[in-house]
N, C-alpha and C. Protein backbone atom coordinates (compact mmCIF):
# COMPACT_ATOMS: atom_id res chain seq x y z
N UNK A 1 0.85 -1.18 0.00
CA UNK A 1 0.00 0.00 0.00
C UNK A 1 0.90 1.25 0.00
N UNK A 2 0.46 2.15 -0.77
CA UNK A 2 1.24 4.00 -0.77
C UNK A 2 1.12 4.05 0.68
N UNK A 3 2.19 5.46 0.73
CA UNK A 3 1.62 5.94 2.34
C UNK A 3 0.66 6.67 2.26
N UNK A 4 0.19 7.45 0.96
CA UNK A 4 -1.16 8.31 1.17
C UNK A 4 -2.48 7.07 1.62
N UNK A 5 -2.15 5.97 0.72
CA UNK A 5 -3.14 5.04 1.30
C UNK A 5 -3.17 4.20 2.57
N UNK A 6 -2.20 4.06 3.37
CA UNK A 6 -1.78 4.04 4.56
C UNK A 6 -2.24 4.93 5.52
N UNK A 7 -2.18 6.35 5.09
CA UNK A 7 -2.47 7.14 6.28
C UNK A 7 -4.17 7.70 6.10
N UNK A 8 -4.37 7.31 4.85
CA UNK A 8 -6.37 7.39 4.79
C UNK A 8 -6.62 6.12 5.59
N UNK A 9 -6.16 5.00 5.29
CA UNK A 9 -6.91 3.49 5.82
C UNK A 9 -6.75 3.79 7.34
N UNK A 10 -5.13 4.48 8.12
CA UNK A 10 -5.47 4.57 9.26
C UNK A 10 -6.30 5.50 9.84
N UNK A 11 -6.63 6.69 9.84
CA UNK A 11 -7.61 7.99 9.76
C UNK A 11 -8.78 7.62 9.69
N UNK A 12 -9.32 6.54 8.66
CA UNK A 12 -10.84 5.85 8.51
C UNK A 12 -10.79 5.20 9.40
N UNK A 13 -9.82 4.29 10.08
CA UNK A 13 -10.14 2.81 11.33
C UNK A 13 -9.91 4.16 12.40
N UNK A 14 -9.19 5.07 12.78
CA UNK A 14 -9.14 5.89 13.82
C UNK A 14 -10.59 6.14 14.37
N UNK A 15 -10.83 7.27 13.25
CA UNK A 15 -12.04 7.37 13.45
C UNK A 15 -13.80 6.50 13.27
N UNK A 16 -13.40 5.56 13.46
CA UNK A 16 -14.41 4.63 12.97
C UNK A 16 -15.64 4.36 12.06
N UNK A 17 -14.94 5.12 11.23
CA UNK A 17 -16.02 5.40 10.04
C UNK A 17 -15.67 3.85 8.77
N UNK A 18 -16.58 3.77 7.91
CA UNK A 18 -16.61 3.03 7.05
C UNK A 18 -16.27 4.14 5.51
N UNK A 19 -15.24 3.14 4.67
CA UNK A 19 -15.83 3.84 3.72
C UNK A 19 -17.14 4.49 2.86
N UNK A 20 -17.84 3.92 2.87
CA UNK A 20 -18.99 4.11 2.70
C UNK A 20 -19.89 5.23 2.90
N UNK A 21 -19.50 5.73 4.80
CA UNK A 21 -19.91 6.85 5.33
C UNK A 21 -18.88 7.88 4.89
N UNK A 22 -17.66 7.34 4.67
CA UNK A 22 -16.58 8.32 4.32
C UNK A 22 -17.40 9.31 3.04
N UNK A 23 -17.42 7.87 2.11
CA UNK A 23 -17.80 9.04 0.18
C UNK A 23 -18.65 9.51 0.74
N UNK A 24 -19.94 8.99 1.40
CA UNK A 24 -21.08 9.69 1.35
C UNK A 24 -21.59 11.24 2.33
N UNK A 25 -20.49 11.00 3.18
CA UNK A 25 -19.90 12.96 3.60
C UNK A 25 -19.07 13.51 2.96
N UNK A 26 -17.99 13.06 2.25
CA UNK A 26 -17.38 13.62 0.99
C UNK A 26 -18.19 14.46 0.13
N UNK A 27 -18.73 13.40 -0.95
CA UNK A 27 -19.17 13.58 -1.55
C UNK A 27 -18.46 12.75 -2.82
N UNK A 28 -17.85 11.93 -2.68
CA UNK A 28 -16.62 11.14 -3.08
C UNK A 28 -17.10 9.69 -3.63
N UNK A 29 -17.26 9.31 -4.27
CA UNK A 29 -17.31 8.27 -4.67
C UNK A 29 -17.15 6.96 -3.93
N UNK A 30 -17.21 6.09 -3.15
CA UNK A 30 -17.12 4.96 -2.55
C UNK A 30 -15.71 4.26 -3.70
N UNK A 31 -16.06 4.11 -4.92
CA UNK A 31 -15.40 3.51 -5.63
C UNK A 31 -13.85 4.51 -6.00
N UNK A 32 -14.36 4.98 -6.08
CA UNK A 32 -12.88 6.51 -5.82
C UNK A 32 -11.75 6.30 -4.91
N UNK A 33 -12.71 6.47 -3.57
CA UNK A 33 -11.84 5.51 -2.49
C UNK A 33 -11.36 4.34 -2.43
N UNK A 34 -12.11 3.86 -2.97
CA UNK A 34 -10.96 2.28 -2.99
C UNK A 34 -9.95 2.30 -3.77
N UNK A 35 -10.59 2.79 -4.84
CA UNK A 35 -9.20 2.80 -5.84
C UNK A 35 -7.85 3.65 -5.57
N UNK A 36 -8.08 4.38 -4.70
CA UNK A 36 -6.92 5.05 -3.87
C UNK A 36 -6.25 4.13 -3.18
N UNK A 37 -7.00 3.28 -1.87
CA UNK A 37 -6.43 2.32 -1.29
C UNK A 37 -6.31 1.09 -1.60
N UNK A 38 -7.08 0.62 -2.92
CA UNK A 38 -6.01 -0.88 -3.34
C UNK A 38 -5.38 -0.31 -4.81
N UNK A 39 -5.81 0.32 -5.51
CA UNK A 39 -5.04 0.25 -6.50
C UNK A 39 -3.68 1.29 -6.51
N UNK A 40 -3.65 2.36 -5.53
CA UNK A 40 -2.76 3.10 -5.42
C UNK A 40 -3.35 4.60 -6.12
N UNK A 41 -4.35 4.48 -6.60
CA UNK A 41 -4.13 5.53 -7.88
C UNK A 41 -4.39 7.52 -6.71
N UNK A 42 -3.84 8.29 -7.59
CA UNK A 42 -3.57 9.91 -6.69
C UNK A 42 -4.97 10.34 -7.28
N UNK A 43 -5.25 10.90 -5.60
CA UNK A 43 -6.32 11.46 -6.11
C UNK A 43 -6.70 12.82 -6.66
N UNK A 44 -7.69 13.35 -7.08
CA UNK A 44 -7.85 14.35 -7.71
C UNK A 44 -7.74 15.50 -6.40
N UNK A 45 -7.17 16.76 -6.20
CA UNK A 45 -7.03 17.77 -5.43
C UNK A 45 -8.37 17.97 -4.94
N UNK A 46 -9.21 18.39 -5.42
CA UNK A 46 -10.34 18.50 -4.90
C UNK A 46 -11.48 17.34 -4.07
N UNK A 47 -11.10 16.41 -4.41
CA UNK A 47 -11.53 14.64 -3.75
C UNK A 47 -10.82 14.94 -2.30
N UNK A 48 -9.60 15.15 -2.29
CA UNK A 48 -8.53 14.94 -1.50
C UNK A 48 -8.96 15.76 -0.27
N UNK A 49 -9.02 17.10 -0.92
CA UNK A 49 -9.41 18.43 0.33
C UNK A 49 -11.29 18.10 0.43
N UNK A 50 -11.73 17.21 0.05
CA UNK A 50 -13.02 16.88 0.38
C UNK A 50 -12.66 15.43 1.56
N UNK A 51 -12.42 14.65 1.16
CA UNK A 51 -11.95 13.66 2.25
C UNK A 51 -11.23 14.22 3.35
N UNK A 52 -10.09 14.91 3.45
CA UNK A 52 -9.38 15.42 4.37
C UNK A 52 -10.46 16.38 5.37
N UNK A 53 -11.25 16.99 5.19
CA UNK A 53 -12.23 17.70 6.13
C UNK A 53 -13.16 16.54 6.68
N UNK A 54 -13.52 15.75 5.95
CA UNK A 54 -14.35 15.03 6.47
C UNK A 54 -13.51 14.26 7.72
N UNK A 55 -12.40 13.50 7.32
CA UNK A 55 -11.28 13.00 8.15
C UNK A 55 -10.55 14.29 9.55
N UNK A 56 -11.36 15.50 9.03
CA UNK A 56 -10.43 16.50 10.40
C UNK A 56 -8.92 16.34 10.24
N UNK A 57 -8.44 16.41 9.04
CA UNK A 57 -6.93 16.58 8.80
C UNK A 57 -6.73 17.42 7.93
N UNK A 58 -5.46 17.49 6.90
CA UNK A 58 -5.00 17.97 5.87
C UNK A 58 -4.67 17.19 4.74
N UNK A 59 -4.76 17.52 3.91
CA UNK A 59 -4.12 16.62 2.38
C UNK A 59 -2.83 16.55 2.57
N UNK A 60 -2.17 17.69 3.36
CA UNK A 60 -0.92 17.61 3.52
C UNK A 60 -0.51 16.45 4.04
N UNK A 61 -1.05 16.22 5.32
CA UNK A 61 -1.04 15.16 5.80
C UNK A 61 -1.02 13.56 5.71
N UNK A 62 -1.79 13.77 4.75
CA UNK A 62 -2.27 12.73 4.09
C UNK A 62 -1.00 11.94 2.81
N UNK A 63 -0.88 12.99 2.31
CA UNK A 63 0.34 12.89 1.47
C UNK A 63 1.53 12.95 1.63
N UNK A 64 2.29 13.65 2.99
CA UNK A 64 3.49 13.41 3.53
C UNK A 64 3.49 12.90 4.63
N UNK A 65 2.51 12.70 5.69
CA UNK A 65 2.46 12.80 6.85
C UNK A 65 2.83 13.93 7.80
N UNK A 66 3.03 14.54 7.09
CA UNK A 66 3.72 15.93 8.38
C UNK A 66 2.36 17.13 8.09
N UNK A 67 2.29 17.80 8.93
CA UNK A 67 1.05 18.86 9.09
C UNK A 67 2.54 20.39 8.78
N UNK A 68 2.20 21.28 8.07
CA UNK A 68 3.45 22.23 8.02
C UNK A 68 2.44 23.53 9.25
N UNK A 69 3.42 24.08 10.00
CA UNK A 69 3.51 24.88 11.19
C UNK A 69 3.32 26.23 10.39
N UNK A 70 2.18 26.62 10.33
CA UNK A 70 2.70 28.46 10.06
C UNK A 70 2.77 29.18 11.29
């Protein structure tokens, strides 16, 4: 697995959501999401900063793991 898909799969079991509930507060596709976490594929910027609010994080985050300090 990527680490962007690593650190969504952990963020979804954190917070105990299903994918499912994930797309459907997104607004995201169910199938979108998976294909992030099994097939690897990057997601579109705007998917990303839609999942990441729903998740209470950053894309940043998501994609490097580090949150940047202003």
């Amino acid at each position: 697995m990527k680490p962007f898909a690593e650190r969504l799969y952990a963020e979804i079991s954190r917070q105990e959501l299903t994918i499912d509930k994930l797309a459907k507060k997104s607004g995201v596709s169910t199938w979108t999401i998976l294909s992030w976490m099994k097939d690897g594929k990057t997601p579109r910027v705007d998917n990303a900063v839609a999942v990441a609010m729903v998740l209470n994080t950053t894309c940043e985050y998501l994609v490097t793991g580090e949150d940047s300090k202003l």
